[in-house]
N, C-alpha and C. Protein backbone atom coordinates (compact mmCIF):
# COMPACT_ATOMS: atom_id res chain seq x y z
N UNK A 1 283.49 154.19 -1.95
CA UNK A 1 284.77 154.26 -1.21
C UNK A 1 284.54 154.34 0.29
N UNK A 2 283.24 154.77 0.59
CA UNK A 2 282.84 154.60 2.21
C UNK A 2 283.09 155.92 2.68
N UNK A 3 284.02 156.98 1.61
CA UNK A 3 283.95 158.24 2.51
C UNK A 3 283.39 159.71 1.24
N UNK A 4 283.83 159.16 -0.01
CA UNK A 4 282.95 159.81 -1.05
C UNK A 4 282.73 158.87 -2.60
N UNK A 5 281.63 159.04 -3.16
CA UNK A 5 281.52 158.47 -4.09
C UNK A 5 282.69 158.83 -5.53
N UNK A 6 282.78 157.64 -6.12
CA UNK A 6 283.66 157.87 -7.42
C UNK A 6 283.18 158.46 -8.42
N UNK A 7 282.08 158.79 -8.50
CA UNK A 7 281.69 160.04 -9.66
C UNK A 7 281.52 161.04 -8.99
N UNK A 8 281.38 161.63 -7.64
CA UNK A 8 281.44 162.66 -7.34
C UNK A 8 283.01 163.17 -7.30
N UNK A 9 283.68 162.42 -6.95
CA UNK A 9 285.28 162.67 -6.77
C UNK A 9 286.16 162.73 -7.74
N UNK A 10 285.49 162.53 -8.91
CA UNK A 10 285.96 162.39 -10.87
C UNK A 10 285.91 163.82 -10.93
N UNK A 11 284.00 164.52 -10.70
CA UNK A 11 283.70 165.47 -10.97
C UNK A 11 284.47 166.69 -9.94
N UNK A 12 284.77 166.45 -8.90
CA UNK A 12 285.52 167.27 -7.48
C UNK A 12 286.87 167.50 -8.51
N UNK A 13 287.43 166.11 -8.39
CA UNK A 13 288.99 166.59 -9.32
C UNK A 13 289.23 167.73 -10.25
N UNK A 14 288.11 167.14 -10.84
CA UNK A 14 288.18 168.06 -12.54
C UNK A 14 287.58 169.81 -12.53
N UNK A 15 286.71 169.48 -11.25
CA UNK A 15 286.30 171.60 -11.08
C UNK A 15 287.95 172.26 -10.49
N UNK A 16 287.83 171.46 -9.82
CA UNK A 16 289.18 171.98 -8.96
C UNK A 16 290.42 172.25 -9.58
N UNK A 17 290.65 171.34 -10.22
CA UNK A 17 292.13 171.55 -11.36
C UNK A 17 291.77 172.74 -12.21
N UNK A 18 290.23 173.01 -12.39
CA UNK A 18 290.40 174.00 -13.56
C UNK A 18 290.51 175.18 -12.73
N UNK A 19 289.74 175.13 -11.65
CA UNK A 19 289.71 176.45 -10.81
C UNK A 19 291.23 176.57 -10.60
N UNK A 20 292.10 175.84 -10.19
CA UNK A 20 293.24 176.07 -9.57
C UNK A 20 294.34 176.59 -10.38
N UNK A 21 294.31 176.07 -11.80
CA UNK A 21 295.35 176.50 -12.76
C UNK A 21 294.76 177.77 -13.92
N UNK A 22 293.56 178.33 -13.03
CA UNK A 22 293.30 179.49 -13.92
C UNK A 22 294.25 180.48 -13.52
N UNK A 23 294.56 181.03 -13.83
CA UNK A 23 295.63 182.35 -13.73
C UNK A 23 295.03 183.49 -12.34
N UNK A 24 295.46 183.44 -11.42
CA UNK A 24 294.49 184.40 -10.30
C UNK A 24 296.63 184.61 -9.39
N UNK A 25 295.57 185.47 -8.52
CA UNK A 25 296.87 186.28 -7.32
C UNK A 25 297.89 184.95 -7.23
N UNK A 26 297.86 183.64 -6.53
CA UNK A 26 298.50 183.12 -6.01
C UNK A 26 299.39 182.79 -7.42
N UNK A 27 298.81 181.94 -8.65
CA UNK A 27 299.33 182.05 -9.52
C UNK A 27 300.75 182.24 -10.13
N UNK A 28 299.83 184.10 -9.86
CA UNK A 28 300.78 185.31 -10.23
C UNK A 28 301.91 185.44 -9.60
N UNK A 29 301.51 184.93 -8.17
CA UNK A 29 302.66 185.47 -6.96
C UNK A 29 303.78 184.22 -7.49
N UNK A 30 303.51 182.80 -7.61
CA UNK A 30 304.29 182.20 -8.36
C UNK A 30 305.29 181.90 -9.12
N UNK A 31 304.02 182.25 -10.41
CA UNK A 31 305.02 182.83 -11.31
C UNK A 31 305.93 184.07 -11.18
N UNK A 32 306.02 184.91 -10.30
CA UNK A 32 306.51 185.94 -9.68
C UNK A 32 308.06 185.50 -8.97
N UNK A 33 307.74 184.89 -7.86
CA UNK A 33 308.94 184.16 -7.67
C UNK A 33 309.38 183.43 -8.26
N UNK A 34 308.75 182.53 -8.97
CA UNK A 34 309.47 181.37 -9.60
C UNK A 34 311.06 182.30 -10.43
N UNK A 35 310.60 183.16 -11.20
CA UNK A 35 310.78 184.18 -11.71
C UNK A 35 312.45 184.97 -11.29
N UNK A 36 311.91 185.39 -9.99
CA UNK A 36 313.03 186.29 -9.73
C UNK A 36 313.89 185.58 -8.12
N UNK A 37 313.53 184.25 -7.77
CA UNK A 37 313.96 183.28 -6.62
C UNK A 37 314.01 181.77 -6.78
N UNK A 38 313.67 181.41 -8.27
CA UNK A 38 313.53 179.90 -8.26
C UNK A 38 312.43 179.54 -7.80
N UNK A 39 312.65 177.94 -8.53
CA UNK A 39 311.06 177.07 -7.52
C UNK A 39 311.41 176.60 -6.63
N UNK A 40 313.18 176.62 -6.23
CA UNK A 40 313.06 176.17 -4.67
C UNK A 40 312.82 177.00 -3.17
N UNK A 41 313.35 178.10 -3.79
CA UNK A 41 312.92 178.91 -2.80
C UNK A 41 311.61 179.09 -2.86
N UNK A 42 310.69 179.29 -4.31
CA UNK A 42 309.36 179.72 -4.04
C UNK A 42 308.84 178.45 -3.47
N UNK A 43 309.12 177.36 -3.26
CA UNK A 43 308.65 176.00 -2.20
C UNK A 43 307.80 176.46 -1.13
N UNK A 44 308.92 177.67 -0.33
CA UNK A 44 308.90 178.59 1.22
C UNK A 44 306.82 178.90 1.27
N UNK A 45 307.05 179.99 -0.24
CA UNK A 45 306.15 180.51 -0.42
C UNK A 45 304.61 179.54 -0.30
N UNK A 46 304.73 178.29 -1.36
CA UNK A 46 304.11 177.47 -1.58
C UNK A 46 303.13 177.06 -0.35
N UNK A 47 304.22 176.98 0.53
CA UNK A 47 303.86 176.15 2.11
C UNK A 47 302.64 177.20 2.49
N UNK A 48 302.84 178.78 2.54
CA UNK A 48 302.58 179.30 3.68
C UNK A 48 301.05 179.63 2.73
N UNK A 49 301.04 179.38 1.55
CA UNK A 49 299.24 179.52 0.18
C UNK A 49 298.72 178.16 0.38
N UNK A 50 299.47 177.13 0.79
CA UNK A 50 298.74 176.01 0.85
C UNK A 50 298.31 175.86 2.25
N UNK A 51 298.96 176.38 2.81
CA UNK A 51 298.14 176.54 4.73
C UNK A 51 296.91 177.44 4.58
N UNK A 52 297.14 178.71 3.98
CA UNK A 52 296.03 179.01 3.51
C UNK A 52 295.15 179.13 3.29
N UNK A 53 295.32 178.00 1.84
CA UNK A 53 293.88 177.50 0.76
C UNK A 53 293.04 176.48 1.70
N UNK A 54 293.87 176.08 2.62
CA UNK A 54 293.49 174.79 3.94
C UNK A 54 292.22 175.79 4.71
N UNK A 55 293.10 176.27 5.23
CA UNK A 55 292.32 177.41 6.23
C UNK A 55 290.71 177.79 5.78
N UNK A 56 291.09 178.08 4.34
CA UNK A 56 289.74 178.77 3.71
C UNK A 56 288.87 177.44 3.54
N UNK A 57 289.18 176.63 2.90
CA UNK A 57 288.37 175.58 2.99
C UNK A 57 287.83 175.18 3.90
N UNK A 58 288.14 174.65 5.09
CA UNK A 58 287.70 174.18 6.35
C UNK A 58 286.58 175.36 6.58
N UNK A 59 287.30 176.60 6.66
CA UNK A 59 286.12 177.86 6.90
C UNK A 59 284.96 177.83 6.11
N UNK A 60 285.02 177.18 4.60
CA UNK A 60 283.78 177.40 3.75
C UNK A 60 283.05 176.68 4.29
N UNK A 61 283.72 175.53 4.93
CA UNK A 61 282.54 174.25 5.28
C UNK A 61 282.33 174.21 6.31
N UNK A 62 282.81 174.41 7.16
CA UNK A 62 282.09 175.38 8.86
C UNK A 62 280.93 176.40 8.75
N UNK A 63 281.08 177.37 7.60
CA UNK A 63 280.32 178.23 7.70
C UNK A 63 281.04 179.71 8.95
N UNK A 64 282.69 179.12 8.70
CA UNK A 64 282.97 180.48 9.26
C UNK A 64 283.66 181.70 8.58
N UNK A 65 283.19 181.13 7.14
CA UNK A 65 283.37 182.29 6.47
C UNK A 65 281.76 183.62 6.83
N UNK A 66 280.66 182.96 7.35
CA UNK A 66 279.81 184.16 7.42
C UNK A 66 280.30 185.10 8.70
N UNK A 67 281.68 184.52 9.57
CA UNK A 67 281.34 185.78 10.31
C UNK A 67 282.25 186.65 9.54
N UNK A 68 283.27 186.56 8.54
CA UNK A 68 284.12 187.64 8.36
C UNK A 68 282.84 188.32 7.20
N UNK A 69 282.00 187.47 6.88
CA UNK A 69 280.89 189.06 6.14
C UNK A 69 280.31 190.11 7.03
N UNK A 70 279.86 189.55 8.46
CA UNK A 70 280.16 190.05 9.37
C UNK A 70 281.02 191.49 9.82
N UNK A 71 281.77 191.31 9.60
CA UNK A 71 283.18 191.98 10.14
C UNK A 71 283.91 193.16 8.50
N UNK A 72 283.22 193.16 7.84
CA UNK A 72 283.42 193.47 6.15
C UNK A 72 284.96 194.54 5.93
N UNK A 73 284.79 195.45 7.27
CA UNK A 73 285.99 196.38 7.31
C UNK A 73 287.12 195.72 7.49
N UNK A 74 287.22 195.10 8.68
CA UNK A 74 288.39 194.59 9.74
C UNK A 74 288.90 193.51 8.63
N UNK A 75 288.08 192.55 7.54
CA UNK A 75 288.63 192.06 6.46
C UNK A 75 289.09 192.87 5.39
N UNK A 76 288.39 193.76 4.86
CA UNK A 76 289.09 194.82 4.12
C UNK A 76 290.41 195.34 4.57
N UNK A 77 290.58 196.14 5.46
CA UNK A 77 292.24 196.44 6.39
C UNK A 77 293.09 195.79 5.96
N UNK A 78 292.55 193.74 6.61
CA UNK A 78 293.69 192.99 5.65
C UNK A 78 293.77 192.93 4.50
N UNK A 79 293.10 193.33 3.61
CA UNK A 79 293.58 192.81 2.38
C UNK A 79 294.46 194.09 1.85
N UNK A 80 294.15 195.19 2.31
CA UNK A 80 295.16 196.60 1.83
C UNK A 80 296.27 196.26 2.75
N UNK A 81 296.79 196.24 3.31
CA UNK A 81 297.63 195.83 4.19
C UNK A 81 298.26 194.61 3.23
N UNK A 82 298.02 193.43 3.54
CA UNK A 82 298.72 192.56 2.41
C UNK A 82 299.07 193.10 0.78
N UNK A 83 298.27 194.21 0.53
CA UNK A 83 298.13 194.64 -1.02
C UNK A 83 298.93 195.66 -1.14
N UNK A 84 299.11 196.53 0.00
CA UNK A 84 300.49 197.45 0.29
C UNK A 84 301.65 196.91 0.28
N UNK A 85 301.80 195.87 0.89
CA UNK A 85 303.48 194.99 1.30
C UNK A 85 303.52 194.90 0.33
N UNK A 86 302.74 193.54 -0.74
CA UNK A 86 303.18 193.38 -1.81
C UNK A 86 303.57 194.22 -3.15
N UNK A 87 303.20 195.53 -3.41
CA UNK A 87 303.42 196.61 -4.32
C UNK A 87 304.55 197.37 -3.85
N UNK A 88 304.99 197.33 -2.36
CA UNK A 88 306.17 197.79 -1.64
C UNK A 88 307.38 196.78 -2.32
N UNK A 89 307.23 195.61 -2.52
CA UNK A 89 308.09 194.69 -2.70
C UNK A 89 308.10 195.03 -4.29
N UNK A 90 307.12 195.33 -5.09
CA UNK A 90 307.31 195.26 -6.70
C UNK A 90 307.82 196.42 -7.00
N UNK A 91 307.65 197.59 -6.18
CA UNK A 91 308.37 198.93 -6.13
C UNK A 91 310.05 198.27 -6.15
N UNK A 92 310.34 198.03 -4.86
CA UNK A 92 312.08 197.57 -4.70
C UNK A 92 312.30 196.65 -5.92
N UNK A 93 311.64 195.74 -6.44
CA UNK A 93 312.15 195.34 -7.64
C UNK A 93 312.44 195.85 -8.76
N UNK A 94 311.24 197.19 -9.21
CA UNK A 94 311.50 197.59 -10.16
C UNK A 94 313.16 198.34 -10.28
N UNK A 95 313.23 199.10 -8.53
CA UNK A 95 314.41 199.46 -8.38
C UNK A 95 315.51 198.52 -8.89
N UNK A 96 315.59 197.80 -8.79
CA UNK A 96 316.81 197.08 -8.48
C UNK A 96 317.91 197.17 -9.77
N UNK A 97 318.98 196.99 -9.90
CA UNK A 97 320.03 197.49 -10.63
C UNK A 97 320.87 196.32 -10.70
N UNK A 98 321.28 195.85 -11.95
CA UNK A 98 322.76 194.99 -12.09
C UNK A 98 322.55 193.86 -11.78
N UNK A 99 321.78 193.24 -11.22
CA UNK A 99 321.54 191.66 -10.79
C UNK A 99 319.81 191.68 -10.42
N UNK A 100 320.01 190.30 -10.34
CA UNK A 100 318.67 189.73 -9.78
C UNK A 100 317.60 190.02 -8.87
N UNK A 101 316.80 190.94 -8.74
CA UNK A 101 315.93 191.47 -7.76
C UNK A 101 315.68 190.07 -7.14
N UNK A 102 315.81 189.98 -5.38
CA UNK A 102 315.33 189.15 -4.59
C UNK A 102 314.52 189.53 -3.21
N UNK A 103 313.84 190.35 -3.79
CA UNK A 103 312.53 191.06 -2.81
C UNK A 103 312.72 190.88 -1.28
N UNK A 104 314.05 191.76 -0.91
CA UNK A 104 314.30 192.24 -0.01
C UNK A 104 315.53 193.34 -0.09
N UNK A 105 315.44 194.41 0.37
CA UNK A 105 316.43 195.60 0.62
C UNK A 105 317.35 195.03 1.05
N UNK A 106 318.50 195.20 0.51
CA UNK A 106 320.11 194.45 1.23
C UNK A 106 321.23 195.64 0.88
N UNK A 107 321.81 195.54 -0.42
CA UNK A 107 323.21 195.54 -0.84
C UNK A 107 322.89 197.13 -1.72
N UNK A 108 324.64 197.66 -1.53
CA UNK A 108 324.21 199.06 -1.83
C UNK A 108 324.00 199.80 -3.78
N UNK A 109 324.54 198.36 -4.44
CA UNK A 109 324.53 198.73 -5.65
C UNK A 109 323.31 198.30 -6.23
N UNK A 110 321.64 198.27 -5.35
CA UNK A 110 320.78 198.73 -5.70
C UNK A 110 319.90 196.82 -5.56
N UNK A 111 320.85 195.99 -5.78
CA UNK A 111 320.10 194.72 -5.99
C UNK A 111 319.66 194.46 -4.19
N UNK A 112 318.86 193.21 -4.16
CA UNK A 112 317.60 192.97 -3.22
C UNK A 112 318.44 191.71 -2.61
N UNK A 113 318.37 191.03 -1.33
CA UNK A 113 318.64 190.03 -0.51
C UNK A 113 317.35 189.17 -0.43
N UNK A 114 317.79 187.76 -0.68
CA UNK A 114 317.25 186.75 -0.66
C UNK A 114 316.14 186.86 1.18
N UNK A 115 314.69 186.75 0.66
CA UNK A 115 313.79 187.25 1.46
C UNK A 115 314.20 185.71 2.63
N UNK A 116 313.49 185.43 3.99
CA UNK A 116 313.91 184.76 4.75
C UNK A 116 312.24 183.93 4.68
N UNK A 117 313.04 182.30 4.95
CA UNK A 117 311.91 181.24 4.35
C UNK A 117 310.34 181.83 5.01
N UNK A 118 310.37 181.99 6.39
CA UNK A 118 309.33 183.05 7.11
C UNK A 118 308.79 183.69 6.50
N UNK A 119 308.95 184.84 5.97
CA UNK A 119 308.86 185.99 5.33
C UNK A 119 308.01 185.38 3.72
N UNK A 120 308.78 184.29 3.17
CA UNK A 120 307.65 184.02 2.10
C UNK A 120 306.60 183.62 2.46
N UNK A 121 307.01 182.51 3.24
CA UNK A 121 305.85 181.37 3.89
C UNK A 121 304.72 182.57 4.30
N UNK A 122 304.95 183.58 4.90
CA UNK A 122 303.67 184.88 5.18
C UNK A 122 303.18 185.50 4.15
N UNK A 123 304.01 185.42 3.22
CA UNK A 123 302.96 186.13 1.87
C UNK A 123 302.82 185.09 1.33
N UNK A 124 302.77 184.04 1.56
CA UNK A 124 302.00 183.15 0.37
C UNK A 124 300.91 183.15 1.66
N UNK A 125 300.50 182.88 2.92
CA UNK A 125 299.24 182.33 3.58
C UNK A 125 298.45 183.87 3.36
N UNK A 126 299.01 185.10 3.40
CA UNK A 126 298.35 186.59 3.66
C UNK A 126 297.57 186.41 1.97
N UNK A 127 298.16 185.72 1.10
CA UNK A 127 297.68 186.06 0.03
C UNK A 127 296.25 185.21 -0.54
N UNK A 128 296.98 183.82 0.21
CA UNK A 128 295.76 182.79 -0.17
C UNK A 128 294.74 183.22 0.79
N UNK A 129 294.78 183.46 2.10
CA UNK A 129 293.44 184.25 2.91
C UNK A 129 293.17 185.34 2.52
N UNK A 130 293.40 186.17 2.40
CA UNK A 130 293.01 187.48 2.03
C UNK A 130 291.93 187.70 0.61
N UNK A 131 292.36 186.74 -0.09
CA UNK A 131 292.20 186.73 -1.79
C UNK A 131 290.36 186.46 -1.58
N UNK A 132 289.69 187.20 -2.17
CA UNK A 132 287.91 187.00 -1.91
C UNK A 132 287.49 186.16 -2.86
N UNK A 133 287.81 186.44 -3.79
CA UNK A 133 287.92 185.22 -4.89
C UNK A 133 288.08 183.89 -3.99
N UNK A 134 289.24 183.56 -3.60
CA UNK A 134 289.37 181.88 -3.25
C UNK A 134 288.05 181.76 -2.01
N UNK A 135 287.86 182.89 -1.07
CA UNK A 135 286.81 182.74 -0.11
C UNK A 135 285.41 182.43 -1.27
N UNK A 136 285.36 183.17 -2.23
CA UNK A 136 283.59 183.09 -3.12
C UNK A 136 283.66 181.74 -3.69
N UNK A 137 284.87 180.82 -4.13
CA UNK A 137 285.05 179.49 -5.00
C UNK A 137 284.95 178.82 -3.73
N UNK A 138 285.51 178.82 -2.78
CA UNK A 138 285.45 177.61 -1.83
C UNK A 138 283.71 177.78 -1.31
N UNK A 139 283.41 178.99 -0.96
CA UNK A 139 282.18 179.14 -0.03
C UNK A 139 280.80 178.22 -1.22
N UNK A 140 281.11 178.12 -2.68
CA UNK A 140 279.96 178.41 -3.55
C UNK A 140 280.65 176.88 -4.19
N UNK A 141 281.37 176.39 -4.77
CA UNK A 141 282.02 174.73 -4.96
C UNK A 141 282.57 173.94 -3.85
N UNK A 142 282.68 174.34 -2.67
CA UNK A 142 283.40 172.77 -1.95
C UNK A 142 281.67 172.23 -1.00
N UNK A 143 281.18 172.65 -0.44
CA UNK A 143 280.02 172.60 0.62
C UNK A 143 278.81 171.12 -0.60
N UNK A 144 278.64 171.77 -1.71
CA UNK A 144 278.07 170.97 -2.37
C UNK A 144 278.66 169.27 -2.82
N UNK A 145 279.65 169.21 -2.31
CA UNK A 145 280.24 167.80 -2.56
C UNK A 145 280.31 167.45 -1.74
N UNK A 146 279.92 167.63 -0.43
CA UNK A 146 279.84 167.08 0.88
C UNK A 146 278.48 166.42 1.12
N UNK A 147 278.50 165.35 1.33
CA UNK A 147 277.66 163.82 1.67
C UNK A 147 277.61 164.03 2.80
N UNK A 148 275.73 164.34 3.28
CA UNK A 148 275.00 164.00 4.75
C UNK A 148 275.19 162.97 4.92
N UNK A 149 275.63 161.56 3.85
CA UNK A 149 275.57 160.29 4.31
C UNK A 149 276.11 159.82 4.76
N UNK A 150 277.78 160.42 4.84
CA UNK A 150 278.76 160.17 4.96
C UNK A 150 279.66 161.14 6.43
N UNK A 151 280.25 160.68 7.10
CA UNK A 151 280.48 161.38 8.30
C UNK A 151 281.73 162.90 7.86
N UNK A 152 281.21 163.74 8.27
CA UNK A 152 281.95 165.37 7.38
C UNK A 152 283.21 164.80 7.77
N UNK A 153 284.26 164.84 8.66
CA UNK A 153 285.38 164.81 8.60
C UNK A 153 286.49 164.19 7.65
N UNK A 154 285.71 162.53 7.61
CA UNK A 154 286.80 161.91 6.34
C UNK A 154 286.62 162.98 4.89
N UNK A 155 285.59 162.96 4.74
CA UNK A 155 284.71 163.99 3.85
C UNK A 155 286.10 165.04 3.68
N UNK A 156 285.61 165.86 4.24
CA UNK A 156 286.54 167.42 4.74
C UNK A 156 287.83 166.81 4.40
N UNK A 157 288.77 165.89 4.94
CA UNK A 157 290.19 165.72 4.97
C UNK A 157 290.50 165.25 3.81
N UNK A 158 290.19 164.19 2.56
CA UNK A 158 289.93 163.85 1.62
C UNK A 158 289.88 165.30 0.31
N UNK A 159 288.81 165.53 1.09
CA UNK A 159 289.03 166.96 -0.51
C UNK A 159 289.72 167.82 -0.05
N UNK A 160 290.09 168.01 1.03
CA UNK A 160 291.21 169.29 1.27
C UNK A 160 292.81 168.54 0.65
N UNK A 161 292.59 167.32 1.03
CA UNK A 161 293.93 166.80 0.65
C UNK A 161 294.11 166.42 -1.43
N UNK A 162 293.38 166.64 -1.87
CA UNK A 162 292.99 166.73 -3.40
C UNK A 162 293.30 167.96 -3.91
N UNK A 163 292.26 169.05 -2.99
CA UNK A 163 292.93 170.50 -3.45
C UNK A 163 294.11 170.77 -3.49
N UNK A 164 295.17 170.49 -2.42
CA UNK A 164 295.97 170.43 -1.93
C UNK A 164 297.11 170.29 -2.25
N UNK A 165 297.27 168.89 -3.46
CA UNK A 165 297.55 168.26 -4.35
C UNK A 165 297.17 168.94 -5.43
N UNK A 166 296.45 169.38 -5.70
CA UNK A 166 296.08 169.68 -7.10
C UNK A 166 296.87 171.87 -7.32
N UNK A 167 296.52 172.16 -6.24
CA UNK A 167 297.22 173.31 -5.96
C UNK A 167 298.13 173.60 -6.20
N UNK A 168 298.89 172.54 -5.85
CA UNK A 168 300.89 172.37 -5.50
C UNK A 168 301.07 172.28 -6.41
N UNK A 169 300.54 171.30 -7.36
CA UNK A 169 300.47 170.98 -8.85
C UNK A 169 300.91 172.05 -9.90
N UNK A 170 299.54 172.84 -9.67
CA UNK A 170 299.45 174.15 -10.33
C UNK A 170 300.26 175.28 -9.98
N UNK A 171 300.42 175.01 -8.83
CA UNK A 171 301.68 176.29 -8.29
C UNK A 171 303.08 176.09 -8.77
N UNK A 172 303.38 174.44 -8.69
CA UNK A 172 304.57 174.38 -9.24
C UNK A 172 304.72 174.51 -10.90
N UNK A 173 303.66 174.42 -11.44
CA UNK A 173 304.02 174.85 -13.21
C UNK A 173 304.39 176.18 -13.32
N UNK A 174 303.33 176.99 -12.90
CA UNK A 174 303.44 178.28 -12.56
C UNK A 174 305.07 178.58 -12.00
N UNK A 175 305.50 178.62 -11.24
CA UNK A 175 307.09 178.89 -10.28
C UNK A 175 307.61 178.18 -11.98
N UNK A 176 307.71 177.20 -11.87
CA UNK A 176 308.47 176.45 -13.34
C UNK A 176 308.45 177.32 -14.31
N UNK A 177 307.49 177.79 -14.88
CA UNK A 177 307.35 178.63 -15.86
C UNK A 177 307.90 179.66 -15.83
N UNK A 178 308.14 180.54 -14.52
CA UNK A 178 308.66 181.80 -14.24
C UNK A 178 309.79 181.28 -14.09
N UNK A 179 310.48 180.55 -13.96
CA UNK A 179 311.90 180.43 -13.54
C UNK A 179 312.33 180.21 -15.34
N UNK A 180 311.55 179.42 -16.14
CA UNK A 180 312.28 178.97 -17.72
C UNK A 180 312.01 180.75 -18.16
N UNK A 181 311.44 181.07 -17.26
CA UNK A 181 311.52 182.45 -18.20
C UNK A 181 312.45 183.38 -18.36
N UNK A 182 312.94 183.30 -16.56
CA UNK A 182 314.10 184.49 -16.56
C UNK A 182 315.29 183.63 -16.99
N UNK A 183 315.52 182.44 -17.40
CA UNK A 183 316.87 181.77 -17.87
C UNK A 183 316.91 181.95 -19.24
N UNK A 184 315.60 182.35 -19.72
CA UNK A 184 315.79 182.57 -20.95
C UNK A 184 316.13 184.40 -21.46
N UNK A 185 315.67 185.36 -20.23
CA UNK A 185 316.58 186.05 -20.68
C UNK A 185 317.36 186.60 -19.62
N UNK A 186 318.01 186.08 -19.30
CA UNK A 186 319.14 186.29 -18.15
C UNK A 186 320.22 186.61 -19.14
N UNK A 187 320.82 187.63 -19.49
CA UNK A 187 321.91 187.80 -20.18
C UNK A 187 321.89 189.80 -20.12
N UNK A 188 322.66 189.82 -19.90
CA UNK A 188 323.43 191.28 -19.45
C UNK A 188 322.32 192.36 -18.85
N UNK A 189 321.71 193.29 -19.84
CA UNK A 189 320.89 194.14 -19.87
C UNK A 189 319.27 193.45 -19.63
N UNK A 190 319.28 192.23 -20.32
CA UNK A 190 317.96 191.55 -19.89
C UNK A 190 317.33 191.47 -18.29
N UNK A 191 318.50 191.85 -17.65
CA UNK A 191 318.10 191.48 -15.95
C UNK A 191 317.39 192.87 -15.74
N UNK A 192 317.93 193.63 -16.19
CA UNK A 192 316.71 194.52 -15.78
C UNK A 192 315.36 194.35 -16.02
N UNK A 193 315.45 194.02 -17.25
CA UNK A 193 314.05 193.58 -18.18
C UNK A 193 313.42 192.42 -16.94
N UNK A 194 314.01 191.00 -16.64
CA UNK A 194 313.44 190.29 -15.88
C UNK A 194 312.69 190.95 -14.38
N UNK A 195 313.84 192.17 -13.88
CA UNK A 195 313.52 192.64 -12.47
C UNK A 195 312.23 193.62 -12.83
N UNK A 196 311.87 194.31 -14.31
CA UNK A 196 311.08 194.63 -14.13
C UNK A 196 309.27 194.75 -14.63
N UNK A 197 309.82 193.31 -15.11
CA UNK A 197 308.88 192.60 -15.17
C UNK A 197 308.08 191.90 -14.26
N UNK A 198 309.31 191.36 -13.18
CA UNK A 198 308.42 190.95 -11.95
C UNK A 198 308.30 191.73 -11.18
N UNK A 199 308.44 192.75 -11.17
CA UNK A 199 308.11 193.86 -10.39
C UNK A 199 306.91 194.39 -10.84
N UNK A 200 306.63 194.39 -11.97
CA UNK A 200 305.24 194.86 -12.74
C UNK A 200 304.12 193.60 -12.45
N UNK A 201 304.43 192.55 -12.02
CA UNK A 201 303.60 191.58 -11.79
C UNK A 201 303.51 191.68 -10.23
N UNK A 202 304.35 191.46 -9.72
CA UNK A 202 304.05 191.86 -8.00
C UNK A 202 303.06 192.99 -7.35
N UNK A 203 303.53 194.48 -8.25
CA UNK A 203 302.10 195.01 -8.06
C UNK A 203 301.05 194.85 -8.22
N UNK A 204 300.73 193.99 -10.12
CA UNK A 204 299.41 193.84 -10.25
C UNK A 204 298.94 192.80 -9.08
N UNK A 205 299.81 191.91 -8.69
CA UNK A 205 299.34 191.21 -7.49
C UNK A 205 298.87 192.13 -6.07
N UNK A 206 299.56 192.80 -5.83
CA UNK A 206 299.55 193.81 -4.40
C UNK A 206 298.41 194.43 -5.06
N UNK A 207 298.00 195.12 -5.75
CA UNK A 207 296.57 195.79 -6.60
C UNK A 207 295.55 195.01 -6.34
N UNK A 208 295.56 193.96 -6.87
CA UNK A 208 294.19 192.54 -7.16
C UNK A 208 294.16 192.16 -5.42
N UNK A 209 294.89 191.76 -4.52
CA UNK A 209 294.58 191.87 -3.05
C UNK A 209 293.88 192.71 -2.79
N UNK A 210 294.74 194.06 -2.85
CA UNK A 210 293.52 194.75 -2.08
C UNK A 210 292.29 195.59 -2.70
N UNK A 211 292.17 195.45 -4.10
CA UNK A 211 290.80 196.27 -4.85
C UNK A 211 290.08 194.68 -5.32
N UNK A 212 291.29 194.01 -5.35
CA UNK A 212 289.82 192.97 -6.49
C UNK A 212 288.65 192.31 -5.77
């Protein structure tokens, strides 16, 4: 193809799809919203994990993931910090009463206000950077499919734009899945059940940030 070979890019596809649709934080966060905001709103979210998963990549293949080993605390901070917000947010859900938890404090009969597109778009990028996992898969699978023969950039833009694709992919089954879920039990007393269910998943997410 002049910028990577077709059996290396068979084999690139196929690690990547599996890595991507294994069940991990972003996933979760997903299926999380999908859940208790739809997949159009979780779109917001989508944007700000796929800037992200971008970010980290480019960093694996720079090699500027060695300075945050470097730095081991000042990366730790963030990830409790992102792992606090998010268990803050699964707390207010569990709260929530009579309607639809929408992971933000609003209205006084206990239910949550639709969070602002910003506000997701930051926990989906805090989650996809932060996550050490996606830093150990990118740092240890993307670097090895990169061709000295071949000039790095088309290289680099090519598989970021695959992941990328393949991500969205997986993110949107995930959101899909959480959304057929709460329609299936959306009916009176079940909304609690839905709010606190994703509220029980939002922490284990806010947890896995900052211990895993």
């Amino acid at each position: 193809m002049g910028v990577i070979d077709l059996s290396v890019l068979a084999l690139f596809v196929s690690t990547f799809f599996f890595v991507s649709v294994t069940p991990g934080m972003c996933m979760t966060l997903a299926l999380t919203l999908g859940m208790s905001l739809g997949v159009r709103r979780t779109l917001w979210m989508m944007a700000g994990e796929l800037l992200g998963v971008a970010l980290v990549a480019v960093a694996a293949v720079l090699g500027i993931a060695a300075l945050m080993l470097k730095y081991p605390t000042a990366f730790q901070l963030f990830k409790y910090c992102g792992g606090a917000y998010l268990a803050w947010l699964g707390v207010q859900m569990w709260r929530a009463r009579g309607r639809m938890a929408m992971l933000a404090p609003a209205a006084s009969d206990g239910a949550l206000a639709l969070p602002s597109r910003q506000a997701l778009a930051a926990q989906g990028f805090v989650t996809a950077v932060a996550n050490p996992k996606g830093w150990a898969f990118f740092i240890a699978l993307l670097p090895p499919f990169i061709n000295d023969s071949y000039p790095l950039a088309p290289q680099l833009a090519m598989l970021i734009a695959i992941i990328l694709l393949l991500e969205t992919l997986c993110l949107l089954i995930y959101a899909g899945g959480g959304r057929t879920l709460s329609r299936l039990l959306e009916r009176g007393e079940n909304v609690r059940l839905i709010n606190r269910v994703a509220g029980s998943l939002m922490l284990l997410v806010g947890a896995w940030l900052a211990f895993g």
